[in-house]
C-alpha atoms as a PDB file:
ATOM      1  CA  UNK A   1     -30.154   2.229  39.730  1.00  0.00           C
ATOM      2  CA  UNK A   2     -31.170   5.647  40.742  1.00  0.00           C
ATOM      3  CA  UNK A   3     -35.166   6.808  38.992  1.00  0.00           C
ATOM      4  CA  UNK A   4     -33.179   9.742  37.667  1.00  0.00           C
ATOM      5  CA  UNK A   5     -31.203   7.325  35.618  1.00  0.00           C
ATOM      6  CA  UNK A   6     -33.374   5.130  34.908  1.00  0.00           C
ATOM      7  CA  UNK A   7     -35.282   8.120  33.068  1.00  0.00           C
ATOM      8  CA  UNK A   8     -32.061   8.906  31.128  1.00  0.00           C
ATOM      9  CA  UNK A   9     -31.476   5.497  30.054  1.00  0.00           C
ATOM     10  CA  UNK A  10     -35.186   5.296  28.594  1.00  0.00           C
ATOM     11  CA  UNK A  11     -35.086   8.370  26.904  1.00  0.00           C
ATOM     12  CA  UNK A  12     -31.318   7.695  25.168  1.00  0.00           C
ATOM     13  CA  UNK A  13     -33.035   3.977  24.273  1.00  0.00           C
ATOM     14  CA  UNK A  14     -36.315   5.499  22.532  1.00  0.00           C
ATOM     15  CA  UNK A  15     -34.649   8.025  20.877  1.00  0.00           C
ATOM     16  CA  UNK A  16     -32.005   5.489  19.533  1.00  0.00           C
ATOM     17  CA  UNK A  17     -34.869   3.680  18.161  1.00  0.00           C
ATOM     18  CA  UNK A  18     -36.602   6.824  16.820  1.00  0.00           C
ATOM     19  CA  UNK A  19     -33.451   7.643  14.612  1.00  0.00           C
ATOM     20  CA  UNK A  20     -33.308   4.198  13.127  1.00  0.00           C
ATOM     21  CA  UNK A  21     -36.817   3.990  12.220  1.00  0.00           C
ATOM     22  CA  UNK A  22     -37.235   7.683  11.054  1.00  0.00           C
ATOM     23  CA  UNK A  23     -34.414   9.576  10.476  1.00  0.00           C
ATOM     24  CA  UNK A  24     -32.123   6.837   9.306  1.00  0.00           C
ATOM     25  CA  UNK A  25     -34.604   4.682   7.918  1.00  0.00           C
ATOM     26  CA  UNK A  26     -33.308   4.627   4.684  1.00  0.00           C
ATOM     27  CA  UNK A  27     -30.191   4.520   5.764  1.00  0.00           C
ATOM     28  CA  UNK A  28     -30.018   1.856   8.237  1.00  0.00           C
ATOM     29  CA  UNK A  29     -33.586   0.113   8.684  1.00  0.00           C
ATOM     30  CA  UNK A  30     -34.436  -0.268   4.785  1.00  0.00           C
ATOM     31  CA  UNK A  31     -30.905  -1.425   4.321  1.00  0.00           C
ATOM     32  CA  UNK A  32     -31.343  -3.920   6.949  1.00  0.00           C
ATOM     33  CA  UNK A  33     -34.715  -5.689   5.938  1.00  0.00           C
ATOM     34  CA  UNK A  34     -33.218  -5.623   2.353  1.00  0.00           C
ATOM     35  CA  UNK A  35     -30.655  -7.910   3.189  1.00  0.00           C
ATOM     36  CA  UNK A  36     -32.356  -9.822   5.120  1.00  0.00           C
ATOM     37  CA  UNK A  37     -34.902 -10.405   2.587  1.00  0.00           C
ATOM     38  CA  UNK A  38     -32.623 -10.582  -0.609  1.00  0.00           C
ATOM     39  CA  UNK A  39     -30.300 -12.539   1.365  1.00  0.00           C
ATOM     40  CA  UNK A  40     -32.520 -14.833   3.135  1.00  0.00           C
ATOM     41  CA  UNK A  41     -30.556 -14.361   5.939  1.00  0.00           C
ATOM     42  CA  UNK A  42     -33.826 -14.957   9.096  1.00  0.00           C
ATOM     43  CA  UNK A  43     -35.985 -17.903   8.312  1.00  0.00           C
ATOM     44  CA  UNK A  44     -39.380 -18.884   9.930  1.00  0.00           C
ATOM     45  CA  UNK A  45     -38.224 -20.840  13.643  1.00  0.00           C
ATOM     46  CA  UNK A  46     -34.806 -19.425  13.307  1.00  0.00           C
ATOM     47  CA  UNK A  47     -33.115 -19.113  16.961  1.00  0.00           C
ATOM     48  CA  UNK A  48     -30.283 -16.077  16.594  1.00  0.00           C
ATOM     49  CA  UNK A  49     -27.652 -15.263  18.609  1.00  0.00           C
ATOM     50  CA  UNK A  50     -27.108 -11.664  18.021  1.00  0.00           C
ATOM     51  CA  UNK A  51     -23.348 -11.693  18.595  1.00  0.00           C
ATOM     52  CA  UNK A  52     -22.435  -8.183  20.684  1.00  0.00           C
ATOM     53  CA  UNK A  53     -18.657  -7.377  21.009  1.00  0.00           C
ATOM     54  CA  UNK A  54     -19.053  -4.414  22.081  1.00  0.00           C
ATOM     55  CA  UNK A  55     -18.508  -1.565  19.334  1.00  0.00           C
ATOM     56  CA  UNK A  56     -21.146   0.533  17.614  1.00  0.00           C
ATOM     57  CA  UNK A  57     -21.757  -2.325  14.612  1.00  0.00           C
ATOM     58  CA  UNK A  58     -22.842  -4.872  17.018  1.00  0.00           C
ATOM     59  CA  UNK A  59     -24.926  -2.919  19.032  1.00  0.00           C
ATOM     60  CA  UNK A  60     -26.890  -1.280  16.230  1.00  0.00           C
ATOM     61  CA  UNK A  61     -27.522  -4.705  15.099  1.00  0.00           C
ATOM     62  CA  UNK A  62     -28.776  -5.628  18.324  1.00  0.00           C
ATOM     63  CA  UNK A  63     -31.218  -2.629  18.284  1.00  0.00           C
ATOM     64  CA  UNK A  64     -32.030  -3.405  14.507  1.00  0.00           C
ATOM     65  CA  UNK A  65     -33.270  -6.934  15.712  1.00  0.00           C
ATOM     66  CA  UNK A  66     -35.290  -5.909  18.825  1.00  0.00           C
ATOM     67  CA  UNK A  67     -37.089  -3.467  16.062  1.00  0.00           C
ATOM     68  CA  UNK A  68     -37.788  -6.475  13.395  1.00  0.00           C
ATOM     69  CA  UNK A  69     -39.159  -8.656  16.323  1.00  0.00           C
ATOM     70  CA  UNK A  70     -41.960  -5.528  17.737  1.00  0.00           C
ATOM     71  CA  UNK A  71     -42.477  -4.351  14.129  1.00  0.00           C
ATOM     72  CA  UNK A  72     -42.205  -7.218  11.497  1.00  0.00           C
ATOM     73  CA  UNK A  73     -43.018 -10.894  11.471  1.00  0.00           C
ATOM     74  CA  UNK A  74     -42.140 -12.678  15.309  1.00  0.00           C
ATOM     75  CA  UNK A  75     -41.389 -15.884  13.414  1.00  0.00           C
ATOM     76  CA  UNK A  76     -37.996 -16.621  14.789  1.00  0.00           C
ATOM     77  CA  UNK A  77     -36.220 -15.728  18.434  1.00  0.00           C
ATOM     78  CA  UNK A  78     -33.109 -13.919  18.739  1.00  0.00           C
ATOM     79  CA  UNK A  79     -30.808 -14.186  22.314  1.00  0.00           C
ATOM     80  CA  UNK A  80     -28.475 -10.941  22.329  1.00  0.00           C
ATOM     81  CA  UNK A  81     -25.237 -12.905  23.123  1.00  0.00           C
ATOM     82  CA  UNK A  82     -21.730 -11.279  24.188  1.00  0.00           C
ATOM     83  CA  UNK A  83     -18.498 -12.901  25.431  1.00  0.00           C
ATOM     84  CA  UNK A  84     -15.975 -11.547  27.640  1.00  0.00           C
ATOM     85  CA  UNK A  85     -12.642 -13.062  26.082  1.00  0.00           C
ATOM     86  CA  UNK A  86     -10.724 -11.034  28.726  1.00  0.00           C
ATOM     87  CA  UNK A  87     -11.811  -7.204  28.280  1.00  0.00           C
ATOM     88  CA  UNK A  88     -10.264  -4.750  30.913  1.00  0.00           C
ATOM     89  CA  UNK A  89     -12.313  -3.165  33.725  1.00  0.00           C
ATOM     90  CA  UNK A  90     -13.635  -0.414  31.415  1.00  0.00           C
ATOM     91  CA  UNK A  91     -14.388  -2.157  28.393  1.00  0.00           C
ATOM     92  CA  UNK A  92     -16.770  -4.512  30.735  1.00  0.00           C
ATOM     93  CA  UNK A  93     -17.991  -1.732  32.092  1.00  0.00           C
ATOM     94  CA  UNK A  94     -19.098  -0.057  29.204  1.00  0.00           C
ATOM     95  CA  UNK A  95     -20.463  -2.891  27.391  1.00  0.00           C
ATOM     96  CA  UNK A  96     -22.629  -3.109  30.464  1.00  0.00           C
ATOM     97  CA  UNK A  97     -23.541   0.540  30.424  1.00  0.00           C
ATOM     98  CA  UNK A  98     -24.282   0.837  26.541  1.00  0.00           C
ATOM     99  CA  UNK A  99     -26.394  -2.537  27.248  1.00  0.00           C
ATOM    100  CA  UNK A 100     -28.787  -0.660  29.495  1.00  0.00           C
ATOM    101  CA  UNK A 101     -28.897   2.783  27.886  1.00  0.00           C
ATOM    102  CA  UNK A 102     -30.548   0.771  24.874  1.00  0.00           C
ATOM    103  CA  UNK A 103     -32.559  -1.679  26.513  1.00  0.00           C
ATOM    104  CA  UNK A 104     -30.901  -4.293  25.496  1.00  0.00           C
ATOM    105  CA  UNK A 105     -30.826  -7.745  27.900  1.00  0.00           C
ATOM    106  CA  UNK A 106     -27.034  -9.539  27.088  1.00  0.00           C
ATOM    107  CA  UNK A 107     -26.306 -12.851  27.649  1.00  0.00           C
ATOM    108  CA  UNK A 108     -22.873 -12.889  28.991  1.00  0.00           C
ATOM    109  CA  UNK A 109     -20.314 -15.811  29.140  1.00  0.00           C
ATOM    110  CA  UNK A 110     -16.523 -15.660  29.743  1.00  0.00           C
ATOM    111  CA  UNK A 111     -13.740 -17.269  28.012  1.00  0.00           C
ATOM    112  CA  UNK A 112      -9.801 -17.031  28.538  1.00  0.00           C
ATOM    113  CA  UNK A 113      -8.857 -16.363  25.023  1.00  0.00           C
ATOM    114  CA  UNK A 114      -6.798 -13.362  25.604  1.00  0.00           C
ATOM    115  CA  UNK A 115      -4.567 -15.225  28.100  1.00  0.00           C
ATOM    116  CA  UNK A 116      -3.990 -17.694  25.469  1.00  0.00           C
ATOM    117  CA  UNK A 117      -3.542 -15.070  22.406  1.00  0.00           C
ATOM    118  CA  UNK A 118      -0.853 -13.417  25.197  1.00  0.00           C
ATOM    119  CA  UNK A 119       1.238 -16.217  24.698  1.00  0.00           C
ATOM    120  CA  UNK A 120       1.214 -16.138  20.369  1.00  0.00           C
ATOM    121  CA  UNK A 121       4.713 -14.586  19.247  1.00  0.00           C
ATOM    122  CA  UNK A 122       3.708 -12.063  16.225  1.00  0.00           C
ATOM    123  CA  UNK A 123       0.489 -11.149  14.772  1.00  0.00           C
ATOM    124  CA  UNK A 124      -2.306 -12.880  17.141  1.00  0.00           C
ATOM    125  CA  UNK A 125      -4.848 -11.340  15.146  1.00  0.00           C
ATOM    126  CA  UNK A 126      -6.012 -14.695  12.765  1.00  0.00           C
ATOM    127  CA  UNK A 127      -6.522 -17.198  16.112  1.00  0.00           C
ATOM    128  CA  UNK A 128      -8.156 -14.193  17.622  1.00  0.00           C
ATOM    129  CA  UNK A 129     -11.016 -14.591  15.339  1.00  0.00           C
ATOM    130  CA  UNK A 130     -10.821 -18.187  14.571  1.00  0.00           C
ATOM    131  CA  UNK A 131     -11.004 -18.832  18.588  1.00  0.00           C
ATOM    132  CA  UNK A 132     -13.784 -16.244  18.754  1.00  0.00           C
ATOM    133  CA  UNK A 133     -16.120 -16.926  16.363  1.00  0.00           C
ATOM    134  CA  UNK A 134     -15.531 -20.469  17.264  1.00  0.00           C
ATOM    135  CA  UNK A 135     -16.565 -19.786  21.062  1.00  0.00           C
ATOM    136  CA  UNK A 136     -19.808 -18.242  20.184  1.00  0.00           C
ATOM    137  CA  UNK A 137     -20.724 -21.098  17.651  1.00  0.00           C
ATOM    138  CA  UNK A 138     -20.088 -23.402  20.458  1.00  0.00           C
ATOM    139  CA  UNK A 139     -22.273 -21.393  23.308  1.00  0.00           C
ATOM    140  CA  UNK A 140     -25.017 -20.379  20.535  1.00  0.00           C
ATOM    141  CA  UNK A 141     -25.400 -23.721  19.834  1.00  0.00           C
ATOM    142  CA  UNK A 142     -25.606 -24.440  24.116  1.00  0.00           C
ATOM    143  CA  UNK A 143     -28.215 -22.625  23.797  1.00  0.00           C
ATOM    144  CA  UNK A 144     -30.524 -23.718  21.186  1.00  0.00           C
ATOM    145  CA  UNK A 145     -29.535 -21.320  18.474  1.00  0.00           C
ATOM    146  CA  UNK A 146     -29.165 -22.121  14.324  1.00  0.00           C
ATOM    147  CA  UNK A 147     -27.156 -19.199  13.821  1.00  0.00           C
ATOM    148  CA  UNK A 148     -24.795 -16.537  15.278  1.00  0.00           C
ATOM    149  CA  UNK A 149     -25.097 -12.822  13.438  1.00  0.00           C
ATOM    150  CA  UNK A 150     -21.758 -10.644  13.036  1.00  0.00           C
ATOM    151  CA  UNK A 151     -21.780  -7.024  13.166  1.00  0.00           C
ATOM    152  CA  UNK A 152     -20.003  -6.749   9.646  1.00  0.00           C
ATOM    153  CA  UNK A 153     -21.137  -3.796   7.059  1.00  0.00           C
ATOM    154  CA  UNK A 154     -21.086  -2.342   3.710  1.00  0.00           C
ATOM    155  CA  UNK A 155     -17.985  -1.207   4.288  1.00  0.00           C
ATOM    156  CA  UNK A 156     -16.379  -4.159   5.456  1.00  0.00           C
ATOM    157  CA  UNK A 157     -17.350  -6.264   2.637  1.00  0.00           C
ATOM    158  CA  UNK A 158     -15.478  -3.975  -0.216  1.00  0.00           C
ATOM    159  CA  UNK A 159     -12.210  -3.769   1.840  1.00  0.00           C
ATOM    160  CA  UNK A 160     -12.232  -7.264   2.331  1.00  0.00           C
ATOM    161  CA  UNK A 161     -12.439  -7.638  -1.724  1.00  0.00           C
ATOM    162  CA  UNK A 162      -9.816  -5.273  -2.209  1.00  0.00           C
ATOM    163  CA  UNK A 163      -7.527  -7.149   0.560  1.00  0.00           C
ATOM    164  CA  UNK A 164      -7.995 -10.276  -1.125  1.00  0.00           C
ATOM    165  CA  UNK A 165      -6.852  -8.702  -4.586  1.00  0.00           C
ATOM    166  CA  UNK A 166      -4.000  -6.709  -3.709  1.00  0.00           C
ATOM    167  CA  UNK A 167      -2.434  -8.962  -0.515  1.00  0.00           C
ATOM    168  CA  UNK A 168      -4.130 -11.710  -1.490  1.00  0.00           C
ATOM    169  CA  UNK A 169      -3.573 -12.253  -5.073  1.00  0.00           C
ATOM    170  CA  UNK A 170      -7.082 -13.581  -4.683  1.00  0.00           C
ATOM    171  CA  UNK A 171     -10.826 -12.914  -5.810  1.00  0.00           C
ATOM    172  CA  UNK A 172     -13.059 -13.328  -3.085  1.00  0.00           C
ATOM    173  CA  UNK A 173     -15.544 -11.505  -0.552  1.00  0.00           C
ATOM    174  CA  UNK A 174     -17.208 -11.492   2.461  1.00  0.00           C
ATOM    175  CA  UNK A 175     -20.184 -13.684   2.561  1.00  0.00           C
ATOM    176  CA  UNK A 176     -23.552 -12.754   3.729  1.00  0.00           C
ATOM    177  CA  UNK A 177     -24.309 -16.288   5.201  1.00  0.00           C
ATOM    178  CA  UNK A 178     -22.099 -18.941   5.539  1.00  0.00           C
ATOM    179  CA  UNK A 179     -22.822 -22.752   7.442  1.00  0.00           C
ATOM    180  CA  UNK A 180     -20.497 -23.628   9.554  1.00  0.00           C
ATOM    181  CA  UNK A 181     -17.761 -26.580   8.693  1.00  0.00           C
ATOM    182  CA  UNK A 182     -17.082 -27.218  12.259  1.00  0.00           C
ATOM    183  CA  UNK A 183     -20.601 -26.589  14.100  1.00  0.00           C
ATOM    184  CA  UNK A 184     -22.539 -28.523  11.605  1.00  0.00           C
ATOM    185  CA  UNK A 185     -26.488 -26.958  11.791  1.00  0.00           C
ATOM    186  CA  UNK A 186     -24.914 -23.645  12.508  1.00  0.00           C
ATOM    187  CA  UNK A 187     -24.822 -20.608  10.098  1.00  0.00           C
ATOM    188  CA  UNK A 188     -23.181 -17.072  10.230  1.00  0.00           C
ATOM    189  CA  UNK A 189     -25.018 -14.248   9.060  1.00  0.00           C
ATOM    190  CA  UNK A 190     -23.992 -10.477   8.461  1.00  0.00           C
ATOM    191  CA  UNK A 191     -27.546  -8.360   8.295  1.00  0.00           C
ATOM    192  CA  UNK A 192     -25.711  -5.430   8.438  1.00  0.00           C
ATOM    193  CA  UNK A 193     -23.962  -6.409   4.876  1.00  0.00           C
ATOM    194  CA  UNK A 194     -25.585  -3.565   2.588  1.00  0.00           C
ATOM    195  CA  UNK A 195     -24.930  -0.490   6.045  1.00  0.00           C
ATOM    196  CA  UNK A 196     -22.210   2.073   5.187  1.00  0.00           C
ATOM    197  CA  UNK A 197     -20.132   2.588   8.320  1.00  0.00           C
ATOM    198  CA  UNK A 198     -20.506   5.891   8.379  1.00  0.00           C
ATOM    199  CA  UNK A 199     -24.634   6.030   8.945  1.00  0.00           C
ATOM    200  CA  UNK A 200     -23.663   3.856  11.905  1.00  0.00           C
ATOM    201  CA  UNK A 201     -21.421   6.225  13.119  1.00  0.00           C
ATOM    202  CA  UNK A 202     -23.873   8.831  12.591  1.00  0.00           C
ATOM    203  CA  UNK A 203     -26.344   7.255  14.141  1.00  0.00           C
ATOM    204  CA  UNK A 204     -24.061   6.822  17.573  1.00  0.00           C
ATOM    205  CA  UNK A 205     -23.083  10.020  17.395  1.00  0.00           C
ATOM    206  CA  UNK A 206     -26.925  12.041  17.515  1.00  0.00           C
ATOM    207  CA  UNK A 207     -27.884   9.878  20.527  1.00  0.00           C
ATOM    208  CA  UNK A 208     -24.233  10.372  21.826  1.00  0.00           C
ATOM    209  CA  UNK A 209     -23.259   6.926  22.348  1.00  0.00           C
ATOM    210  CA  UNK A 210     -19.624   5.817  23.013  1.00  0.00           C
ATOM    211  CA  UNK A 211     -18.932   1.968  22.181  1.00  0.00           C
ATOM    212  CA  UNK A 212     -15.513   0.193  22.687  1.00  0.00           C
ATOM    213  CA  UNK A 213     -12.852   0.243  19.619  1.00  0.00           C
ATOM    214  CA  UNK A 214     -11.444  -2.237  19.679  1.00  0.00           C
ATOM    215  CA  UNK A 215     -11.616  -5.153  22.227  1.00  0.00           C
ATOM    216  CA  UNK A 216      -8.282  -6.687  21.599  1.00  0.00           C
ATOM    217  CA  UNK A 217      -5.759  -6.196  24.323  1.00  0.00           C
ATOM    218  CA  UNK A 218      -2.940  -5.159  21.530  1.00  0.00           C
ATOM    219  CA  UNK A 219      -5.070  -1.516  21.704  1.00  0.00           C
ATOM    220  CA  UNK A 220      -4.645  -0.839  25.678  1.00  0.00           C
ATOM    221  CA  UNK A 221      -0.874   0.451  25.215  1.00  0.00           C
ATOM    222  CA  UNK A 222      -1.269   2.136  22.466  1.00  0.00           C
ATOM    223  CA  UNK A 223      -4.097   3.137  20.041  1.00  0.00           C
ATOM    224  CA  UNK A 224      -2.240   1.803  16.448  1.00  0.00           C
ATOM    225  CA  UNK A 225      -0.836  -1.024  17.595  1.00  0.00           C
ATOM    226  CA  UNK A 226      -3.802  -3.378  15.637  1.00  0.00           C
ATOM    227  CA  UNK A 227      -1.439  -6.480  14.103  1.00  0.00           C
ATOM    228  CA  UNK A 228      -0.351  -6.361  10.547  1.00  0.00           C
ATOM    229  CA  UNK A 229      -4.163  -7.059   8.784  1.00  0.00           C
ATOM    230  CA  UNK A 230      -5.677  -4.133  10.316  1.00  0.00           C
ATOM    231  CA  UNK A 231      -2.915  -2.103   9.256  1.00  0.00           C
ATOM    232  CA  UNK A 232      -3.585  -3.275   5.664  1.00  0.00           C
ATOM    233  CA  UNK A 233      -6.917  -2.369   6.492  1.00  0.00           C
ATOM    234  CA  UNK A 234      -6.213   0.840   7.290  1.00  0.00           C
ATOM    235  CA  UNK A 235      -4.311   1.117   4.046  1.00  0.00           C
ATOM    236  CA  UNK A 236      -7.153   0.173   2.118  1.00  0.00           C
ATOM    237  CA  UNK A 237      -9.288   2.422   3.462  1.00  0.00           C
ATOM    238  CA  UNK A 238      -6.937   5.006   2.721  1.00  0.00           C
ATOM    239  CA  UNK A 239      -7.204   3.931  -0.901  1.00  0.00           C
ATOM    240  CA  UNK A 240     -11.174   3.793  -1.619  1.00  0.00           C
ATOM    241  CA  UNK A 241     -11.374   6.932  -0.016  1.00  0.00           C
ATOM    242  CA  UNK A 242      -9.014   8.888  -2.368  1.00  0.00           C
ATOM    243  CA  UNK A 243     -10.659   6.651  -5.023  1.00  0.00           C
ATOM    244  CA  UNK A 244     -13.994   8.026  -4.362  1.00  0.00           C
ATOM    245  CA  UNK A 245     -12.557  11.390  -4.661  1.00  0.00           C
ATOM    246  CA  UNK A 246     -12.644  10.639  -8.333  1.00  0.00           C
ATOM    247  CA  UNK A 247     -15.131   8.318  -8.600  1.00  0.00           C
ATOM    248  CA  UNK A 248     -18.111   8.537  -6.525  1.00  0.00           C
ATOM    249  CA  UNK A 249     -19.424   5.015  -7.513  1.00  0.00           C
ATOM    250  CA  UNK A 250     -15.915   3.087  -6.435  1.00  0.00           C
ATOM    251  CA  UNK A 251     -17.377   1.751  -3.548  1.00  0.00           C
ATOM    252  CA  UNK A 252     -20.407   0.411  -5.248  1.00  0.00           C
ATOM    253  CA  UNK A 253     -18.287  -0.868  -7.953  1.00  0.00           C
ATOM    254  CA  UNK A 254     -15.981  -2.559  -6.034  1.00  0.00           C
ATOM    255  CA  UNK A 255     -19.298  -4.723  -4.557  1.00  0.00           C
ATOM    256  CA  UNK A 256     -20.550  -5.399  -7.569  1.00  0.00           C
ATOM    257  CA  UNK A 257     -17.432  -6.586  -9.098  1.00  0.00           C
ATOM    258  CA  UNK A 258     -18.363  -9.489  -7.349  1.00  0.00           C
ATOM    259  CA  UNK A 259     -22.092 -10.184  -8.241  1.00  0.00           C
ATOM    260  CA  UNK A 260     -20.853  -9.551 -12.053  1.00  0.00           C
ATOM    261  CA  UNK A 261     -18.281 -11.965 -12.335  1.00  0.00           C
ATOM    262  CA  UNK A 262     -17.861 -13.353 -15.863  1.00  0.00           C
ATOM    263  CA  UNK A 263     -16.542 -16.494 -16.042  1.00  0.00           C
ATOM    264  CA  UNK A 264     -15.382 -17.164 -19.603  1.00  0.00           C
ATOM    265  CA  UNK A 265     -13.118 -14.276 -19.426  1.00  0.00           C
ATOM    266  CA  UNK A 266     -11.508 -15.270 -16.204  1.00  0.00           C
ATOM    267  CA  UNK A 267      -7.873 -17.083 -16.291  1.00  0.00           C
ATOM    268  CA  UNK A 268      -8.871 -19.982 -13.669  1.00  0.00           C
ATOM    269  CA  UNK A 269     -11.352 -19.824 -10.505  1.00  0.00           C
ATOM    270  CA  UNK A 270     -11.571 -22.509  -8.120  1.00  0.00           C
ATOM    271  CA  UNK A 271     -14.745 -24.258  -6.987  1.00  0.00           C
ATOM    272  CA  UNK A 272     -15.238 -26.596  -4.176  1.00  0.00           C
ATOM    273  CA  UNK A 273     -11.604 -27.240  -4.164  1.00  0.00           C
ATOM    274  CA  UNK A 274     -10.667 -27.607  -7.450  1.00  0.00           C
ATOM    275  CA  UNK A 275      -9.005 -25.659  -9.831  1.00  0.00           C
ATOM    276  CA  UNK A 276     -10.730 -24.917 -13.141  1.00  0.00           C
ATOM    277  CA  UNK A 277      -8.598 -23.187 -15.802  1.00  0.00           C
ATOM    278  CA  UNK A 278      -9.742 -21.839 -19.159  1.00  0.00           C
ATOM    279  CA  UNK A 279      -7.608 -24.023 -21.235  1.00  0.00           C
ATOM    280  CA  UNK A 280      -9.219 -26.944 -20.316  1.00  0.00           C
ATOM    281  CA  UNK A 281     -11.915 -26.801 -23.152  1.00  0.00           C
ATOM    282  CA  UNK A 282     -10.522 -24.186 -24.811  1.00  0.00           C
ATOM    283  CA  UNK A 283      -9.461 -26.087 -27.902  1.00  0.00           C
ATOM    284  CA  UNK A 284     -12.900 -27.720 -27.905  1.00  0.00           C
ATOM    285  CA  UNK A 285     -14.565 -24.766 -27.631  1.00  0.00           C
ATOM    286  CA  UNK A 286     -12.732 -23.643 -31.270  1.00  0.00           C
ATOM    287  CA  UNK A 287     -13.780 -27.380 -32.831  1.00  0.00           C
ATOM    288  CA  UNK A 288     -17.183 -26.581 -32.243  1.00  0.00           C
ATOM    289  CA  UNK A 289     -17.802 -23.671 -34.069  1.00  0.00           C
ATOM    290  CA  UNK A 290     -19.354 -23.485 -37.077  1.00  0.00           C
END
């Protein structure tokens, strides 16, 4: 690499950090230690594989981390882990550019999962992720690590409730941590689960970085063809934002429609398989008053 470029690269990488730590700090790096913290998602001797796939979420995570491990407590490690399922020439190429513009040292493997989601007829969106997430469990794990950490935001989290209502017929969100039923040992953790998308774009925008979209191989041909759940996703995302046209707090009341869940006015909810429903001691409940 040319000394020219090498000078470029630093300065794009130091100012990257200087927006996250000062002009975004409230935005992105006080968002990021409060999850962390109120979640307890980064324990003392953790091992993390900071999961990169390429777009702006993951790499601002991966920047977030490098900044907790020179400026907070160096009690756990983190390896900054991306796989190549199958990208094209430029996606690998720019994963490997935006990599070095932020200082960032990946550890790369390669899997064939694109060959095999070539082959799915319809929608291979669902075994996408499921073979994804469960490749990285597997190589995290190869490599001495407790838990992976996804790129997935604020943002994220309240479409995802909204999905589960309106497709779904469901109540349900996004976790911040979850262990793993298959990789038992092994966690998932979102720190970027209280980050708006749009300080994120920001953020790539003022040191004028360009991530990947979308890595799936559905987007090479044409730029909407995403499967049928990022459509709804789309759709959703639609609908919160002519929501908040009315209602500036719909975002932040769709989140904490979740935290403020009351069961005794709730028809049935299910917990750890089973199915709970409210007329099960509701004629008790009637015998016992006074």
């Amino acid at each position: 690499m040319q000394d020219s470029t090498i000078f470029e690269y630093d300065n794009i990488r130091r100012n990257a950090e200087r927006d996250i730590i000062k002009l975004y700090r409230k935005d992105l790096w006080s968002k990021f230690t409060r999850a962390v913290n109120e979640y307890r998602l980064i324990l003392p001797g953790d091992k993390i594989a900071v999961c990169i796939s390429g777009g702006k979420d993951s790499f601002l995570m991966a920047k977030l981390f490098q900044e907790l491990l020179a400026h907070g407590e160096r009690n756990f490690e983190a390896v900054f882990l991306t796989m190549d399922p199958g990208y094209n020439a430029e996606n690998r190429d720019l994963i490997r550019e935006n990599a070095l513009k932020l200082g960032i040292d990946l550890t790369r493997f390669e899997s064939s999962i694109f060959e095999i989601t070539d082959r799915i007829e319809g929608s291979p969106c669902y075994p996408c992720a499921r073979m994804r997430r469960g490749a990285l469990y597997s190589h995290a794990k190869e490599l001495g690590c407790n838990k992976i950490a996804l790129g997935h935001h604020y943002d994220d989290v309240i479409e995802t409730i909204l999905m589960g209502m309106l497709y779904g017929g469901q109540i349900q969100t996004m976790m911040p941590k979850l262990h793993s039923v298959n990789f038992p040992g092994m966690e998932l953790i979102r720190p970027l689960y209280l980050i708006r998308e749009e300080s994120i774009k920001k953020w790539a925008a003022r040191n004028d970085l360009h991530f990947i979209r979308c890595a799936c191989r559905l987007t090479e041909n044409a730029d909407d063809i995403r499967g049928s759940m990022d459509s709804k996703r789309a759709e959703i995302k639609e609908l919160i934002k002519k929501l908040h046209d009315t209602n500036q707090y719909t975002e932040a009341n769709i989140f904490k429609s979740v935290e403020n869940v009351n069961l005794s006015t709730i028809i049935a909810y299910k917990k750890d398989g089973q199915v709970h429903h409210f007329l099960d001691g509701y004629d008790k409940e009637a015998d016992n008053r006074p």
